[in-house]
Protein backbone atom coordinates (compact mmCIF):
# COMPACT_ATOMS: atom_id res chain seq x y z
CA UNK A 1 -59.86 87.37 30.34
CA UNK A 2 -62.69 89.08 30.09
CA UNK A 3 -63.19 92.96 29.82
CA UNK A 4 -64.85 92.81 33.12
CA UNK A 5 -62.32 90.91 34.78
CA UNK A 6 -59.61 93.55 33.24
CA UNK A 7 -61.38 96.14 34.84
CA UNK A 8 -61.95 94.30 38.49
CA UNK A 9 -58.16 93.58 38.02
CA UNK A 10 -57.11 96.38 37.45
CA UNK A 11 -58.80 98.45 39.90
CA UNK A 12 -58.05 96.07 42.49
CA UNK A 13 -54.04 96.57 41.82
CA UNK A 14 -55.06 100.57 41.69
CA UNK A 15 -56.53 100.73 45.35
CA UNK A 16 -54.16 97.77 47.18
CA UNK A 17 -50.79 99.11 45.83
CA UNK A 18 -51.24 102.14 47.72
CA UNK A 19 -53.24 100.87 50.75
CA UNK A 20 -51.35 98.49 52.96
CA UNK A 21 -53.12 95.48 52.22
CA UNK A 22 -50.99 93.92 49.83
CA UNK A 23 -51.86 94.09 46.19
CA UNK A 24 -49.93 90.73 45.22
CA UNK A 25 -52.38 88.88 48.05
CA UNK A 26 -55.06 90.50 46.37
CA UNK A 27 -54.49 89.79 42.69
CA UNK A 28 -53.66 85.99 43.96
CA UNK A 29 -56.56 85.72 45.96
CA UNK A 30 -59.19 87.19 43.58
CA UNK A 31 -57.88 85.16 40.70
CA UNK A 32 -57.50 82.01 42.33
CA UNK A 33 -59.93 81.70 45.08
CA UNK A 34 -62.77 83.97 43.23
CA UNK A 35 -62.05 83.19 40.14
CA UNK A 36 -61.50 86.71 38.33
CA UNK A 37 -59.23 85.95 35.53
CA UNK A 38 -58.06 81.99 36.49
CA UNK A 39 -57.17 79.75 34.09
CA UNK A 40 -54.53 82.02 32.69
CA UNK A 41 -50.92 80.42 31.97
CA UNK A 42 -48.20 80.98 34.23
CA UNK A 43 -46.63 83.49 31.94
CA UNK A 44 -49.35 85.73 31.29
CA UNK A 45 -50.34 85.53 34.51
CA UNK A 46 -46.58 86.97 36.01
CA UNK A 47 -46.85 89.42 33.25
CA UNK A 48 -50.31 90.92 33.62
CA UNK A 49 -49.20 91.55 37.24
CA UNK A 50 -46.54 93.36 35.90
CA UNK A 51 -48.31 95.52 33.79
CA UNK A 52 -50.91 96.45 36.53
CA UNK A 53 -48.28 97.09 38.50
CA UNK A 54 -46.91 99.55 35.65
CA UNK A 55 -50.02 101.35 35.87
CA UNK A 56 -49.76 102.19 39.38
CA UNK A 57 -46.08 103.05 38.58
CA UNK A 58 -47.28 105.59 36.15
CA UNK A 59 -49.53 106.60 38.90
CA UNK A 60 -46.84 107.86 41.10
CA UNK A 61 -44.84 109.58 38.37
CA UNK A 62 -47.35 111.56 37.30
CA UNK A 63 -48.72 112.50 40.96
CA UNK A 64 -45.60 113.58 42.46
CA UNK A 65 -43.62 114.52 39.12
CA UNK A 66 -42.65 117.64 40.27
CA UNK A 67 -41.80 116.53 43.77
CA UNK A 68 -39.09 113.96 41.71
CA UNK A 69 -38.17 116.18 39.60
CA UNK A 70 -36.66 119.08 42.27
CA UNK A 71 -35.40 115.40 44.00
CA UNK A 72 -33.41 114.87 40.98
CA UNK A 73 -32.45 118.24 40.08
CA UNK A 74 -31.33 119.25 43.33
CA UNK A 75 -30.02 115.07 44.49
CA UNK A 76 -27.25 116.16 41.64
CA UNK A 77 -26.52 119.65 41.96
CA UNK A 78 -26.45 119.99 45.63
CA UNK A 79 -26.59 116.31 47.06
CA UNK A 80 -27.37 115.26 50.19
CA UNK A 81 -26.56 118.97 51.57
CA UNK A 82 -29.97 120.19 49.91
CA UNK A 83 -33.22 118.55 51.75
CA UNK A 84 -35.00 116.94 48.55
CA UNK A 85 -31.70 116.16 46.99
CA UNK A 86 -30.89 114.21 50.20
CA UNK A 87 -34.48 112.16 49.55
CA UNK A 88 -32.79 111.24 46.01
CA UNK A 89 -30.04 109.59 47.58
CA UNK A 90 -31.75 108.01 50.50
CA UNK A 91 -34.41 106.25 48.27
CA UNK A 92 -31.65 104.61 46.55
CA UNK A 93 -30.31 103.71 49.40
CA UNK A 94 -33.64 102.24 50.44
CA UNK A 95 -33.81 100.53 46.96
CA UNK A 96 -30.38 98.15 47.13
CA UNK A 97 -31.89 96.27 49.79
CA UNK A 98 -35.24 94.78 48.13
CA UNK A 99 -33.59 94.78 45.17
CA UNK A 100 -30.55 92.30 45.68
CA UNK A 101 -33.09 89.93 47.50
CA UNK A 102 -35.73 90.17 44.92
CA UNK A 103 -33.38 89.23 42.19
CA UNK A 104 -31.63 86.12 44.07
CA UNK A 105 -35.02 84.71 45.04
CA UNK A 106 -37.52 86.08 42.67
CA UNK A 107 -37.75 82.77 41.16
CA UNK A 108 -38.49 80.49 44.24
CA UNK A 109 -40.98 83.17 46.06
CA UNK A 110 -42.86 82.97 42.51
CA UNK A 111 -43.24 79.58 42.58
CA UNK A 112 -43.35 78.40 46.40
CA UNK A 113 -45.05 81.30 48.28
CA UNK A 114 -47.28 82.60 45.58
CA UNK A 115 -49.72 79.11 45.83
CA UNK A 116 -49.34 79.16 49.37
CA UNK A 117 -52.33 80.42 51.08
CA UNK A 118 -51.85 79.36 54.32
CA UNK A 119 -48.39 81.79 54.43
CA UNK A 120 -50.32 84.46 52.49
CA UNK A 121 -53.21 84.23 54.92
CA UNK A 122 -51.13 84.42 57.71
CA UNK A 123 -48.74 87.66 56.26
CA UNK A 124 -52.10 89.37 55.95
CA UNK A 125 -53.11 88.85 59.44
CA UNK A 126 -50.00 89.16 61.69
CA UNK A 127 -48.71 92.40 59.13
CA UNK A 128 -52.11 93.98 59.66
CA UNK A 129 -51.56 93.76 63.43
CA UNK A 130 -48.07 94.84 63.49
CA UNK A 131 -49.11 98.42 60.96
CA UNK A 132 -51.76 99.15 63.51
CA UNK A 133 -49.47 98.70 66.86
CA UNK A 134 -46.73 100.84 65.25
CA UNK A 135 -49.03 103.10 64.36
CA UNK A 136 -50.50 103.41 67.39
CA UNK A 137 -47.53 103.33 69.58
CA UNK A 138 -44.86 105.45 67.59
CA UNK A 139 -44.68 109.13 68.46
CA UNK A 140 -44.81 111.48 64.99
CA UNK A 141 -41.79 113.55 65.58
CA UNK A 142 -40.44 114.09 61.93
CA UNK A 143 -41.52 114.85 58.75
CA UNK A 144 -39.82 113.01 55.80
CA UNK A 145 -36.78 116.13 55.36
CA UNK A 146 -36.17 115.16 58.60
CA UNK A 147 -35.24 111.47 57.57
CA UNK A 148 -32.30 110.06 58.51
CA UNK A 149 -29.60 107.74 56.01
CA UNK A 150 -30.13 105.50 58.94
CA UNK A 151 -34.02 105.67 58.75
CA UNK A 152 -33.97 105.40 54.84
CA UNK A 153 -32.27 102.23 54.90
CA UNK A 154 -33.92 100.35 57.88
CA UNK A 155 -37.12 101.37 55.95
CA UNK A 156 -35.52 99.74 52.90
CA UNK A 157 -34.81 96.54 54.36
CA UNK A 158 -38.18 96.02 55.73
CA UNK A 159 -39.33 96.26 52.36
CA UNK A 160 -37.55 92.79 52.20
CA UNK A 161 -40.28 91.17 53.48
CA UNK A 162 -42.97 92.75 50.86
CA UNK A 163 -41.68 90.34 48.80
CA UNK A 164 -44.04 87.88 49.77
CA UNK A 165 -47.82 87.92 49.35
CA UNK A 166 -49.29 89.06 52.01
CA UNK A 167 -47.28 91.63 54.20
CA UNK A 168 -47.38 94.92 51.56
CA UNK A 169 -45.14 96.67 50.52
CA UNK A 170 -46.73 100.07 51.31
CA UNK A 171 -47.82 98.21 54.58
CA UNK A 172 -44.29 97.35 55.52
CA UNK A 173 -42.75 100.21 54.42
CA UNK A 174 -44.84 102.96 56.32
CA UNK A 175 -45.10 100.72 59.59
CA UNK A 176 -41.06 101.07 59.65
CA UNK A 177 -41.43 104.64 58.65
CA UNK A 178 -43.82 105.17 62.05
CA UNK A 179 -41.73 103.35 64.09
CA UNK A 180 -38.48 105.40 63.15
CA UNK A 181 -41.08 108.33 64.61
CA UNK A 182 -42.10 109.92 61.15
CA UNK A 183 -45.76 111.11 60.51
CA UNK A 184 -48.21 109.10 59.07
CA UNK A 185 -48.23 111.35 56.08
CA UNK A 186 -44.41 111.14 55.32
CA UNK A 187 -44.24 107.74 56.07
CA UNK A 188 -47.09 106.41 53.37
CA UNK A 189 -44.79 109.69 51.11
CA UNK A 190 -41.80 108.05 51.27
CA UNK A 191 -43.30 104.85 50.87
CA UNK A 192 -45.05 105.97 47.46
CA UNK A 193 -41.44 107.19 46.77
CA UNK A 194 -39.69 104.26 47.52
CA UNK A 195 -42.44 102.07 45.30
CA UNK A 196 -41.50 103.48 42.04
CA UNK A 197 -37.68 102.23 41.87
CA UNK A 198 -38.42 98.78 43.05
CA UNK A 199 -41.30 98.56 40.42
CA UNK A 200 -39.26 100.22 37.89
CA UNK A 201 -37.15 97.33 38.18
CA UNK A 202 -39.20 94.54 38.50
CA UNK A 203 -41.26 96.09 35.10
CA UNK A 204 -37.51 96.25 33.24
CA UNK A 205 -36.85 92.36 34.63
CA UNK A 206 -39.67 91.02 33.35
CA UNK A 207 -39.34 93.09 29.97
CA UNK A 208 -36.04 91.95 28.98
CA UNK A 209 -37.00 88.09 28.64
CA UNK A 210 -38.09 87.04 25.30
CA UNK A 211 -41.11 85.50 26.59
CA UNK A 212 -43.10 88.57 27.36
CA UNK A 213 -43.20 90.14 24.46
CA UNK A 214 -45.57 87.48 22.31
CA UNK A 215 -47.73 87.83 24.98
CA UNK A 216 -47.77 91.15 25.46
CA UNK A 217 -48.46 91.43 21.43
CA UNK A 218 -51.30 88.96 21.80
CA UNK A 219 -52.62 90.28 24.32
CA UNK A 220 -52.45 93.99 23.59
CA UNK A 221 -55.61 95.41 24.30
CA UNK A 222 -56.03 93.44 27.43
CA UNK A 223 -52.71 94.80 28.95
CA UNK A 224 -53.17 98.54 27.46
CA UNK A 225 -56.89 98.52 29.52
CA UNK A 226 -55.66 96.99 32.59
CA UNK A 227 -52.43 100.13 32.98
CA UNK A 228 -54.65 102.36 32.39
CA UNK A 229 -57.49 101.83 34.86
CA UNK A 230 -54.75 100.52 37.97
CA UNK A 231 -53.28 104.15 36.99
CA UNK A 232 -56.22 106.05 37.33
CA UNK A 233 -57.51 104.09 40.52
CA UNK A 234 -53.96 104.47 41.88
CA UNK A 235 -53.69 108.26 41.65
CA UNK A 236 -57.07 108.44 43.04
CA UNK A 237 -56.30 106.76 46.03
CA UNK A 238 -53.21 108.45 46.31
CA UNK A 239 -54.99 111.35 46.96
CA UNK A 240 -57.28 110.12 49.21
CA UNK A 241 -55.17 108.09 51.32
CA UNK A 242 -52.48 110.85 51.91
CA UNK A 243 -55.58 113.33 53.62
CA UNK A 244 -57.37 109.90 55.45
CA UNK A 245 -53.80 109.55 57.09
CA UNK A 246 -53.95 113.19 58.38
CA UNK A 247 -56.69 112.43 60.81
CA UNK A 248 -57.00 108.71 60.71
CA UNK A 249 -54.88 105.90 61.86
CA UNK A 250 -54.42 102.49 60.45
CA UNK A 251 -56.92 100.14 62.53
CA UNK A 252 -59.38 99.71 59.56
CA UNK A 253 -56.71 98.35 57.62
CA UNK A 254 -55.78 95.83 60.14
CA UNK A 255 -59.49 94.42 60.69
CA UNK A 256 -60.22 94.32 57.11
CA UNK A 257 -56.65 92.07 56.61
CA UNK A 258 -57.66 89.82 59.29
CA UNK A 259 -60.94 89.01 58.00
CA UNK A 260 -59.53 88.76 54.40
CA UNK A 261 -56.90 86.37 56.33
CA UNK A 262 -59.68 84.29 57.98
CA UNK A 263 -61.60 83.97 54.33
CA UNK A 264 -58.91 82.82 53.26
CA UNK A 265 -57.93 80.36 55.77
CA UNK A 266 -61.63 78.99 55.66
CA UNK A 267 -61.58 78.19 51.65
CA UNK A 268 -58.05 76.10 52.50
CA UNK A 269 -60.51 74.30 54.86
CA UNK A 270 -63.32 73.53 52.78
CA UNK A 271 -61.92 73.55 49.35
């Protein structure tokens, strides 16, 4: 790849990480259908992901260190009896979910659903619809200390269907979270929150098979300059999506995934 195409990459995973539009759609779409980055192998393809994903992973840890670190300190001192320690406990909760499915069908989603535009196109589309009705019809009557176990896990299982392209993690996660009647804020919050297990995870996965490594090695530079720019785009739109939400609902997210989904659908057309 290119350094330019690092950079597109990489800010592309910074910005649709965090946004519900789904980052995985993007990265797919942009390499395949525009051609920013194609022609990579299968492996280095899975594992460039990764490490853009890594970078928006760092993103999170660094924005809300201190808010995990009081979750942690107080999640084992005081438990769920203390309101951040109860977050702790609730985002693992959240986490079991995603994570048993991910690791039974990680391998058939990867190679299935990941060349299938027509189910990619349509995920963007019909999830864009559904953020933007929950959004708009869900009352805001909690903020996330407010959360239910119940909430936390309902939350985590619709981050079941994140797994494929298209629907967004963020995207599914914070239309549950506004259905359940939290505010838009605490919703895309514990959303953020809930990101940085499941990534976590899918980072160690793909690090512990042999493979990686001599690419990673090879490909050093390449994978050092695409963490570090998806982790500076991601904390910046961190920031800036957490204030949009405090005034703004979700309805330009849901006509910019529809046209994305009709671009899409055209180039299966035509191509």
């Amino acid at each position: 790849m290119s350094f330019i195409e690092v950079l597109i990459l990489g800010f592309i995973q910074g910005i649709a990480e965090f946004l519900p539009i789904s980052s995985s759609a993007h990265l797919i779409i942009f390499r395949d259908i525009f051609g920013i980055g194609a022609g990579l192998s299968a492996n280095m393809e899975l594992t460039f992901d990764i490490a853009l994903h890594f970078g928006t992973l760092l993103a999170i840890g660094v924005f809300f260190f201190w808010d995990f670190i009081k979750m942690i300190q107080k999640g084992f001192t005081k438990g769920v009896k203390d309101d951040d320690g109860k977050i702790l406990w609730y985002l693992v909760a959240a986490t079991i979910p995603a994570a048993i499915v991910g690791v039974l069908f990680e391998e058939p989603i990867e190679k299935i659903i990941r060349s299938n535009y027509v189910i990619i196109a349509l995920a963007l589309a019909i999830m864009g619809i559904i953020i933007y009705l929950a959004d708009k019809y869900s009352k805001q009557t909690k903020n996330i200390k407010q959360m239910t176990l119940k909430d936390a896990i309902i939350i985590g299982c619709s981050q079941v269907f994140a797994l494929i392209p298209g629907f967004s993690r963020s995207g599914t996660t914070i239309a549950a979270g506004r259905i359940l009647g939290l505010e838009r804020e605490s919703a895309a919050k514990f959303s953020f929150f809930l990101s940085a297990p499941v990534v976590l995870g899918a980072v160690v996965l793909q690090l512990i098979k042999d493979s990686v490594w001599s690419v990673i090695v090879a490909n050093l530079s390449t994978f050092i300059l695409g963490i570090l720019v998806s982790f500076i785009i991601g904390i910046i739109c961190i920031k800036y999506l957490l204030k949009y939400l405090q005034k703004h609902n979700f309805k330009i997210f849901m006509i910019y995934r529809v046209i994305l989904a009709i671009i899409v659908l055209l180039y299966v057309i035509i191509r």
